[in-house]
N, C-alpha and C. Protein backbone atom coordinates (compact mmCIF):
# COMPACT_ATOMS: atom_id res chain seq x y z
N UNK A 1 -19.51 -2.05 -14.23
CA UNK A 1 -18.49 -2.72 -13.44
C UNK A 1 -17.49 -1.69 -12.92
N UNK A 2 -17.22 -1.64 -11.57
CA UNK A 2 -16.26 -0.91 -10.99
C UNK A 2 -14.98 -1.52 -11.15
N UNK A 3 -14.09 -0.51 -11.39
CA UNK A 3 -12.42 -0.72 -11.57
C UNK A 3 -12.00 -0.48 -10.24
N UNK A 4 -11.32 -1.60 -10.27
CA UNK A 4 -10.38 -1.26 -9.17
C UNK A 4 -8.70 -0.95 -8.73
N UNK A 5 -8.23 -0.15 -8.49
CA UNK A 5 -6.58 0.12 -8.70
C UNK A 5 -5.98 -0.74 -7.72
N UNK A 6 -5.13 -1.62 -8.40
CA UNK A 6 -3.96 -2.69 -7.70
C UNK A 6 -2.73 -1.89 -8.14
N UNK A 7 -1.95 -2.50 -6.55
CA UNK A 7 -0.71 -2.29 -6.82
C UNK A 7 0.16 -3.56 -6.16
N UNK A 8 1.97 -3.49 -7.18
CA UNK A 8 2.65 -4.44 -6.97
C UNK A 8 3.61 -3.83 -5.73
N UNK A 9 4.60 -4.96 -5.40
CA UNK A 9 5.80 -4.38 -4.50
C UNK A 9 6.58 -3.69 -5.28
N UNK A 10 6.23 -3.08 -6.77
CA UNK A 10 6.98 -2.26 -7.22
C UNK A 10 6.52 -0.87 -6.88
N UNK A 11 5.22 -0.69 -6.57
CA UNK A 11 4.57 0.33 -7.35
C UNK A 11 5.02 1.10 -5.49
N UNK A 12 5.28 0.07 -4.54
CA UNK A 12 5.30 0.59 -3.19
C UNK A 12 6.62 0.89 -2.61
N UNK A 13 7.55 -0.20 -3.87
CA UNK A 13 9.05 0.37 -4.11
C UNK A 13 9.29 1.74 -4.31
N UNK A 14 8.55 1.36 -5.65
CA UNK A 14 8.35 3.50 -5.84
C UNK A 14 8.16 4.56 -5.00
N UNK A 15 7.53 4.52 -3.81
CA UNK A 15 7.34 5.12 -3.10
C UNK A 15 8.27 5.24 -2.10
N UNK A 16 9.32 4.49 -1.87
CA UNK A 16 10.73 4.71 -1.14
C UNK A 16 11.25 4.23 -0.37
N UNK A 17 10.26 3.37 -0.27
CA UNK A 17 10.62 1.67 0.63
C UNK A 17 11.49 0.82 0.49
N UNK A 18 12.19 -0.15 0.90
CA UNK A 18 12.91 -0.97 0.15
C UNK A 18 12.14 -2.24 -0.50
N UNK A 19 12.63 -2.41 -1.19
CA UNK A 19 12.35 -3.91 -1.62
C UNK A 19 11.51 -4.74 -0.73
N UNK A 20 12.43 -5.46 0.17
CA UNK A 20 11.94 -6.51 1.19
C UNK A 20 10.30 -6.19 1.88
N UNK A 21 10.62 -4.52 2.16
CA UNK A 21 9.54 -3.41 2.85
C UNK A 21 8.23 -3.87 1.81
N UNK A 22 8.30 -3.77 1.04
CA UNK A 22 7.36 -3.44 -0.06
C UNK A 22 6.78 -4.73 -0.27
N UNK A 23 7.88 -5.74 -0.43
CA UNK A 23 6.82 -7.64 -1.13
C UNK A 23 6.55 -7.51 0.88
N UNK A 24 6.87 -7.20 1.68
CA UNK A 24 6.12 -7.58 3.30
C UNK A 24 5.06 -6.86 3.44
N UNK A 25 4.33 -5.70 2.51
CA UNK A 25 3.05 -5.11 2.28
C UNK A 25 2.68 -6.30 1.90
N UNK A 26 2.88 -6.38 0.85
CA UNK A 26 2.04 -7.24 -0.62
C UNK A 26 1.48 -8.51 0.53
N UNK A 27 2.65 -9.24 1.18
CA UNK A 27 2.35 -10.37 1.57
C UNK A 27 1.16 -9.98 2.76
N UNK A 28 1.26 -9.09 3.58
CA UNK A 28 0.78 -8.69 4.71
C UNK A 28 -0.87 -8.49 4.07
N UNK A 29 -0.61 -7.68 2.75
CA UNK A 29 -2.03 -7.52 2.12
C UNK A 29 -3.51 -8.48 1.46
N UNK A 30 -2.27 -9.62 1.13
CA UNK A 30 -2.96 -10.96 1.10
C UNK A 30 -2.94 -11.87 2.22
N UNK A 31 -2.57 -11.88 3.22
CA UNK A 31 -3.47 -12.55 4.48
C UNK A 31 -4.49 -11.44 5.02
N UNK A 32 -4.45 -10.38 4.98
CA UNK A 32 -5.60 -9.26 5.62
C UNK A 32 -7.08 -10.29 4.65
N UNK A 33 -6.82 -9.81 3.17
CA UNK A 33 -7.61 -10.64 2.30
C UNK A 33 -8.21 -11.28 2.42
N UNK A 34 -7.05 -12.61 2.31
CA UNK A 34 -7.86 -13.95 2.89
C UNK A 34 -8.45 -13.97 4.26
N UNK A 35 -8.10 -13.29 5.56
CA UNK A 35 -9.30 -13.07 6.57
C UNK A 35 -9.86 -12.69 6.16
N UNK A 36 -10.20 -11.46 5.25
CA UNK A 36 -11.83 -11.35 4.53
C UNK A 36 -12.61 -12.12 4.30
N UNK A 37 -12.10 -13.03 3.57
CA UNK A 37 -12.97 -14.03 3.12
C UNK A 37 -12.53 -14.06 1.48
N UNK A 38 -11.31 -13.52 0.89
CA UNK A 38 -10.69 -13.34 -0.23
C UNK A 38 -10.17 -14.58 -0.85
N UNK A 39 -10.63 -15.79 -0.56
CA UNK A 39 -9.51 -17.22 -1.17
C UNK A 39 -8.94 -16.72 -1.96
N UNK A 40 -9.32 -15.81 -2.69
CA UNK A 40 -8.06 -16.12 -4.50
C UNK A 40 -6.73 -15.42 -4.21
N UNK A 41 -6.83 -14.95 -3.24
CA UNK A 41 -5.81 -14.51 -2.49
C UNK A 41 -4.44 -15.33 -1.96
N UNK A 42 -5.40 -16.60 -1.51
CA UNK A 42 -4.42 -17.51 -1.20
C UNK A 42 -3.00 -18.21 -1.95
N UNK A 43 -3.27 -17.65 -3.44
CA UNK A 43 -2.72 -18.02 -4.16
C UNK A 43 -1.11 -17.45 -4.64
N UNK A 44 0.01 -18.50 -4.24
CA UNK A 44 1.60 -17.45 -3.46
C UNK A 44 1.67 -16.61 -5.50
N UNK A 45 0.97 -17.08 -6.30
CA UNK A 45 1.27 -16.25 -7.50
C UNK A 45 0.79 -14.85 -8.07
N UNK A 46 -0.01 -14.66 -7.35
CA UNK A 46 -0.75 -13.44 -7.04
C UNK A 46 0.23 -12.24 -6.23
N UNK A 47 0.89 -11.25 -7.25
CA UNK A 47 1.72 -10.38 -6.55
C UNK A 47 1.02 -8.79 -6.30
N UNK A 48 -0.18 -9.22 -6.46
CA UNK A 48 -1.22 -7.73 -6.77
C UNK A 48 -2.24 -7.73 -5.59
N UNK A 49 -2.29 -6.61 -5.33
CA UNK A 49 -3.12 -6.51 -4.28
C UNK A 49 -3.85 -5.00 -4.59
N UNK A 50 -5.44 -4.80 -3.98
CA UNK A 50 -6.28 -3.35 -3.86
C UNK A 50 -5.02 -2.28 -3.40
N UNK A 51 -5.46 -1.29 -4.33
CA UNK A 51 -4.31 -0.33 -3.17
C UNK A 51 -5.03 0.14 -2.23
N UNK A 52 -6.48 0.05 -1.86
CA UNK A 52 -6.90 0.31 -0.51
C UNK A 52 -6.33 -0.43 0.62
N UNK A 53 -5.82 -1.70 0.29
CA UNK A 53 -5.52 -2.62 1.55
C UNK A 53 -4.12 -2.11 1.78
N UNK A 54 -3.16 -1.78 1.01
CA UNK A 54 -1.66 -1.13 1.09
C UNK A 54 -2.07 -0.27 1.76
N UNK A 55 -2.83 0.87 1.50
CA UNK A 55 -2.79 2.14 2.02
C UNK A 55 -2.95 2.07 3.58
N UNK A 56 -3.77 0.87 3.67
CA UNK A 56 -4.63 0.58 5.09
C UNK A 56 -3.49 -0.24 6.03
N UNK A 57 -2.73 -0.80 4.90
CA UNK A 57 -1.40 -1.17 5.78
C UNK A 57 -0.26 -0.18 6.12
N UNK A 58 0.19 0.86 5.13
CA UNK A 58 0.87 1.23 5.02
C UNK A 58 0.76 3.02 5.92
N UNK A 59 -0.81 3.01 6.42
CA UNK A 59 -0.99 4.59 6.86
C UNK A 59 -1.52 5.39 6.03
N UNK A 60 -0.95 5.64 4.99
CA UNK A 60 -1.39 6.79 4.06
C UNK A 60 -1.44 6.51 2.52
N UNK A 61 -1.77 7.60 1.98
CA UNK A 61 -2.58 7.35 0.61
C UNK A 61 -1.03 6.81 -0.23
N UNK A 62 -1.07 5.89 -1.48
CA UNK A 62 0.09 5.86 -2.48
C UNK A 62 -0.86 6.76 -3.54
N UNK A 63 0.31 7.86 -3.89
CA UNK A 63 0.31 8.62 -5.29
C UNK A 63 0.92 8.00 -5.98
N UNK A 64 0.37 8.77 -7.28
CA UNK A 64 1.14 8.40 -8.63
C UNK A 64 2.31 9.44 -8.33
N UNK A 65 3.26 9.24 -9.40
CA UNK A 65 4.33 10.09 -9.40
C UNK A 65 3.85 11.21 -9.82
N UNK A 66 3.26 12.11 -10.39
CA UNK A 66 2.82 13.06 -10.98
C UNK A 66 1.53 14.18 -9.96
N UNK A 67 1.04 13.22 -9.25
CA UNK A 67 -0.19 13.42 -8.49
C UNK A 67 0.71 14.42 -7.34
N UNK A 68 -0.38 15.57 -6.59
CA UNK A 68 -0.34 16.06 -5.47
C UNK A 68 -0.38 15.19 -4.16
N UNK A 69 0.41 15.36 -3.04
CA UNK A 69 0.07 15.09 -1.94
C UNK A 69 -1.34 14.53 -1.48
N UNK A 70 -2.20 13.59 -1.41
CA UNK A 70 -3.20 13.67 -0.80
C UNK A 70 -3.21 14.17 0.91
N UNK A 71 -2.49 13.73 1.41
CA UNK A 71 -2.27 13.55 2.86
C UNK A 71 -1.28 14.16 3.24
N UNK A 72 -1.17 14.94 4.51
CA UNK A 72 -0.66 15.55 5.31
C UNK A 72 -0.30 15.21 6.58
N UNK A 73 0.72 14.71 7.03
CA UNK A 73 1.22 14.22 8.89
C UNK A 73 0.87 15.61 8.99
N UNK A 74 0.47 15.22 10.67
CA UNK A 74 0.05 16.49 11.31
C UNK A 74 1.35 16.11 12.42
N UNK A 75 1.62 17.26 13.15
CA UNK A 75 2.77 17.65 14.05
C UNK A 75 4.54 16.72 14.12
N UNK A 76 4.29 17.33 12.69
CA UNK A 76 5.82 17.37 12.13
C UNK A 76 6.75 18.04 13.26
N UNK A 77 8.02 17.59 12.92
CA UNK A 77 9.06 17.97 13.65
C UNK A 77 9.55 19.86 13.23
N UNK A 78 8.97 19.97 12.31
CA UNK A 78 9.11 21.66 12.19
C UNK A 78 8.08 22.04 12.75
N UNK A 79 6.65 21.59 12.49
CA UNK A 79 5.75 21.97 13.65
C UNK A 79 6.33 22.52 15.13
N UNK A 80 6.72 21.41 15.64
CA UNK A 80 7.11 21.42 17.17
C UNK A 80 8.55 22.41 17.19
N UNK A 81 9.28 23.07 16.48
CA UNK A 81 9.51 24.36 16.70
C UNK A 81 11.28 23.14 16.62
N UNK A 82 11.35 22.12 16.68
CA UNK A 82 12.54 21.08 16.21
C UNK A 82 13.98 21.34 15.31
C-alpha cells in the first residue's frame, strides 16, 4: 500500500501564508478533488488534502521545515540586475 502525504491549512500556514490564504488552498483542493471524481471529498469535515493537489495549487513544492529547497524561481529580481 502506498502512503500518501496530506497536508492541513496549518502545514501551508507554515509556509507563510496567512491563515484565510491557506483554509482557501484546502478548500480550493477539495473541489479540484471532487471534479476528479473524489466524493469523500465532499465532505465540509475533511480539513486534509494530497500535498500534490496544494502544490498543484499553490505552484511549487511544500517542504518540511528542515528539508532543502526543492525548487528554484527562475528570473528573480536579482537576476534581472534589480
Amino acid at each position: 500500500m502506498q502512503e500518501i502525504q496530506t497536508v492541513t491549512y496549518i502545514d501551508i500556514a507554515n509556509q507563510g501564508y496567512p491563515e484565510g490564504t491557506a483554509r482557501r488552498v484546502i478548500r480550493e483542493g477539495k473541489k479540484l478533488l471532487v471534479e476528479r471524481g473524489f466524493q469523500l471529498y465532499k465532505n465540509k469535515r475533511i480539513g486534509r488534502i494530497p500535498k500534490t493537489i496544494a502544490e498543484e495549487i499553490l505552484g511549487f513544492k511544500i517542504i518540511s521545515k528542515n528539508d532543502i529547497i526543492d525548487t528554484v524561481l527562475f528570473a528573480t529580481d536579482i537576476e534581472r540586475g534589480k
